[in-house]
Protein backbone atom coordinates (compact mmCIF):
# COMPACT_ATOMS: atom_id res chain seq x y z
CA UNK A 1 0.00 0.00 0.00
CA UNK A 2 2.66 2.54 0.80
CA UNK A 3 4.76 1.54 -2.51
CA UNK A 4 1.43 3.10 -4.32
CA UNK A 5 0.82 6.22 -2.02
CA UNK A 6 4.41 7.45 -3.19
CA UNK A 7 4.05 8.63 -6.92
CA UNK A 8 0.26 9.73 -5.27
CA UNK A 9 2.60 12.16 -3.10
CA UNK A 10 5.31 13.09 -4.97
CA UNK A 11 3.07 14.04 -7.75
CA UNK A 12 0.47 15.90 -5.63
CA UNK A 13 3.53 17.73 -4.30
CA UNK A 14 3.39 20.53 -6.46
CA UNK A 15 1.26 19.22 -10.23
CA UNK A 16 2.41 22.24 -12.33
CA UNK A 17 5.88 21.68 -11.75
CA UNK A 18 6.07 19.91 -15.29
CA UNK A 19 4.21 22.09 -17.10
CA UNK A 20 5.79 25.61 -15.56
CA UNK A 21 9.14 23.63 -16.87
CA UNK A 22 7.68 22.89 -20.10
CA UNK A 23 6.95 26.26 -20.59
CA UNK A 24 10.08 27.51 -19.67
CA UNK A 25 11.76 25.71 -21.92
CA UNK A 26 9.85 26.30 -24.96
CA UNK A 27 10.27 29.93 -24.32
CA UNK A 28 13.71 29.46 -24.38
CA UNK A 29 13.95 28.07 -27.38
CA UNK A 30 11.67 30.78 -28.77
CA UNK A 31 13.55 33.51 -26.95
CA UNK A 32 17.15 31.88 -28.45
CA UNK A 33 15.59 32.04 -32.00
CA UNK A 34 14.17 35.41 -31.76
CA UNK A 35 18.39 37.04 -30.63
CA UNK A 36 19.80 34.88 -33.27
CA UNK A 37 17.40 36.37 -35.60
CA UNK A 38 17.96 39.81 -33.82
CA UNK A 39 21.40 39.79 -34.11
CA UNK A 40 21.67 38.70 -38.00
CA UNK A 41 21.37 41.98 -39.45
CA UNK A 42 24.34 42.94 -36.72
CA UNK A 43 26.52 40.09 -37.64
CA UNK A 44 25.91 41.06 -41.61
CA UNK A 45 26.94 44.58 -40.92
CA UNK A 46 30.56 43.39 -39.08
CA UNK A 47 31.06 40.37 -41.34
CA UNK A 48 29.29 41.59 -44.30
CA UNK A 49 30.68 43.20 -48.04
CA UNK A 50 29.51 46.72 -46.08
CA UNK A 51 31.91 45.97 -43.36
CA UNK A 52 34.58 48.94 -42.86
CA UNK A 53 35.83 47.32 -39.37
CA UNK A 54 35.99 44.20 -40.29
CA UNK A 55 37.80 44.91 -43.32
CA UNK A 56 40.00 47.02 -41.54
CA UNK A 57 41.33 44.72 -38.75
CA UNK A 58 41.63 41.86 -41.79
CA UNK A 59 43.89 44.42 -43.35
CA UNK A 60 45.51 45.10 -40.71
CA UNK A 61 46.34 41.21 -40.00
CA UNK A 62 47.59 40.58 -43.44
CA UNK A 63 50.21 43.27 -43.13
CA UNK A 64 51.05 41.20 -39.39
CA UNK A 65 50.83 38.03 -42.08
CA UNK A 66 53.32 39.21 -44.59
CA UNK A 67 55.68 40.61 -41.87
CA UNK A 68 56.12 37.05 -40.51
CA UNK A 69 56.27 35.46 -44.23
CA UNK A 70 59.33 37.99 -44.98
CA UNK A 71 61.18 36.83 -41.72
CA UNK A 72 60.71 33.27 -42.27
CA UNK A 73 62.12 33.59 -46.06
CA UNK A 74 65.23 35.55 -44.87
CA UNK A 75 65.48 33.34 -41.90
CA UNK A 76 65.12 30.36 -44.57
CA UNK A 77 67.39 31.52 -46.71
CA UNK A 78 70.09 32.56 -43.82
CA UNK A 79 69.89 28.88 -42.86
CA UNK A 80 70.82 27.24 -46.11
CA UNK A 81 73.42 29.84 -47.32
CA UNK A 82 75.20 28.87 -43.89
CA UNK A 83 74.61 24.86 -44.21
CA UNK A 84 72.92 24.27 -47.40
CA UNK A 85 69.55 22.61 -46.02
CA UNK A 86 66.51 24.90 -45.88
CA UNK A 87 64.62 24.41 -43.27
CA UNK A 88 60.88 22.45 -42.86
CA UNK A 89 58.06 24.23 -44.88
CA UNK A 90 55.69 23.03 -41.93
CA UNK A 91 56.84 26.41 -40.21
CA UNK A 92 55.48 27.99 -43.19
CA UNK A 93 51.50 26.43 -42.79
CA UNK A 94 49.88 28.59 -40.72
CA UNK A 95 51.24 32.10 -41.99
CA UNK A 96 49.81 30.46 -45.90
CA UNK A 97 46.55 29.94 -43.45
CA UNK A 98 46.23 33.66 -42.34
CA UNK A 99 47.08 35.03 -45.54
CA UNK A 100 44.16 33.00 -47.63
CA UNK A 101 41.58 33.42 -44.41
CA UNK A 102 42.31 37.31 -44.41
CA UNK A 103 42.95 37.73 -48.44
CA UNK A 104 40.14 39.92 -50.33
CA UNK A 105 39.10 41.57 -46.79
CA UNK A 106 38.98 38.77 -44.92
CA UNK A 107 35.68 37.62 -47.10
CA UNK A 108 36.89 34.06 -46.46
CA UNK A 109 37.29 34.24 -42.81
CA UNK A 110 33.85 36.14 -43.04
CA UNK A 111 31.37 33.53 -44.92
CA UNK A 112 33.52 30.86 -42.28
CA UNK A 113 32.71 32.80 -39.13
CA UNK A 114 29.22 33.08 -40.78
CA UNK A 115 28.90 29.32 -40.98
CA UNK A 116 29.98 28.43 -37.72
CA UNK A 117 27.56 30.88 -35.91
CA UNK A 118 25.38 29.18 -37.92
CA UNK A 119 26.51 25.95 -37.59
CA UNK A 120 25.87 27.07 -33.47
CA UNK A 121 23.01 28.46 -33.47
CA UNK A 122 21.54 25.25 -34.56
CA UNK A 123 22.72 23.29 -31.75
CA UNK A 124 21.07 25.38 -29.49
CA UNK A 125 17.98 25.26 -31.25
CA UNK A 126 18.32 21.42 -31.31
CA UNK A 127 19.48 20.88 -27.98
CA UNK A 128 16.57 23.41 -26.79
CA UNK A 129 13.77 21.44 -28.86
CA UNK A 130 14.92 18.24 -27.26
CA UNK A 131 15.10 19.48 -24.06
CA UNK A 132 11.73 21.01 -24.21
CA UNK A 133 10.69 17.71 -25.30
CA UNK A 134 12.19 15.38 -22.90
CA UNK A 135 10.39 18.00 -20.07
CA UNK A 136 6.98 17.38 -21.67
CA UNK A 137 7.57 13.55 -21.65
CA UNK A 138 8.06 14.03 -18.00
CA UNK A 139 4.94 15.94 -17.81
CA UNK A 140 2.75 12.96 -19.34
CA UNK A 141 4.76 10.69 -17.09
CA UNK A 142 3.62 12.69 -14.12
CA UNK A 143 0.39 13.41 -14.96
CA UNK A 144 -0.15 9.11 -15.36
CA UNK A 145 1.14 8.76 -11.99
CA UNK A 146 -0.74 11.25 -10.69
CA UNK A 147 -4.12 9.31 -12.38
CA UNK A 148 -3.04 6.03 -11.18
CA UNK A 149 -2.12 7.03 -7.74
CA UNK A 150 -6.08 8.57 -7.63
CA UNK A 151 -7.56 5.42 -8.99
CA UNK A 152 -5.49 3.67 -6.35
CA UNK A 153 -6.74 5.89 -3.78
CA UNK A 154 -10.83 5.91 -4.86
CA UNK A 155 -10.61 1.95 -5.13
């Protein structure tokens, strides 16, 4: 009898716990959507063809870029005038890397940055829907133990 009486308790405990959870969650997913959607026309105007910033700090970068390319080449060709073996183009990688991401404005790096946000933002959306889900589940589940637990008690 007592085994019975518990989901009867726990359930009668506080009933709209599920569905105040529910709805918090759905809201979150709704409020999540509605700033990503806010903050596209933001993230255009940075990332975008219109942006002056952006453009200016990817400028600004490929100068930093090209500085490092010019000391590796004299540093490369320092070390095989003295012993006659260049050094290991693997030093050279990531310099290529920043000069191609930041190359025409850093338009590259843009539509990438672009991608990932996007890429992110869907997660969230995911992760909120199935969250929001697995709550409501919960909520049947409860609202089953709290009609079995009544039966029990009537009968």
């Amino acid at each position: 009898m007592m085994v019975v009486l518990i989901p009867f308790i726990v359930a009668s405990i506080n009933p709209n716990s599920g569905e105040s959870a529910a709805k918090i969650t759905s809201d979150g997913a709704l409020a999540a959507e509605s700033i990503a959607a806010a903050m596209d026309q933001l993230w255009q105007d940075v990332l975008g063809n219109s942006g002056g910033l952006y453009a200016a700090i990817a400028n600004l970068g490929v100068l930093f870029a090209i500085g490092t390319l010019l000391i590796w080449a004299v540093q490369w060709a320092k070390t095989l005038l003295e012993d006659g073996t260049g050094s290991s183009f693997s030093e050279i990688i990531w310099p290529l890397v920043v000069v191609v991401l930041l190359a025409n404005d850093g338009g590259l790096l843009a539509t990438c940055t672009l991608q990932v946000r996007g890429i992110i933002n869907q997660a969230n959306q995911t992760v909120l829907q199935s969250t929001s889900s697995s709550v409501r589940l919960e909520e049947a589940y409860r609202q089953i133990v709290q009609e079995i637990g009544a039966e029990d008690a009537c009968c």
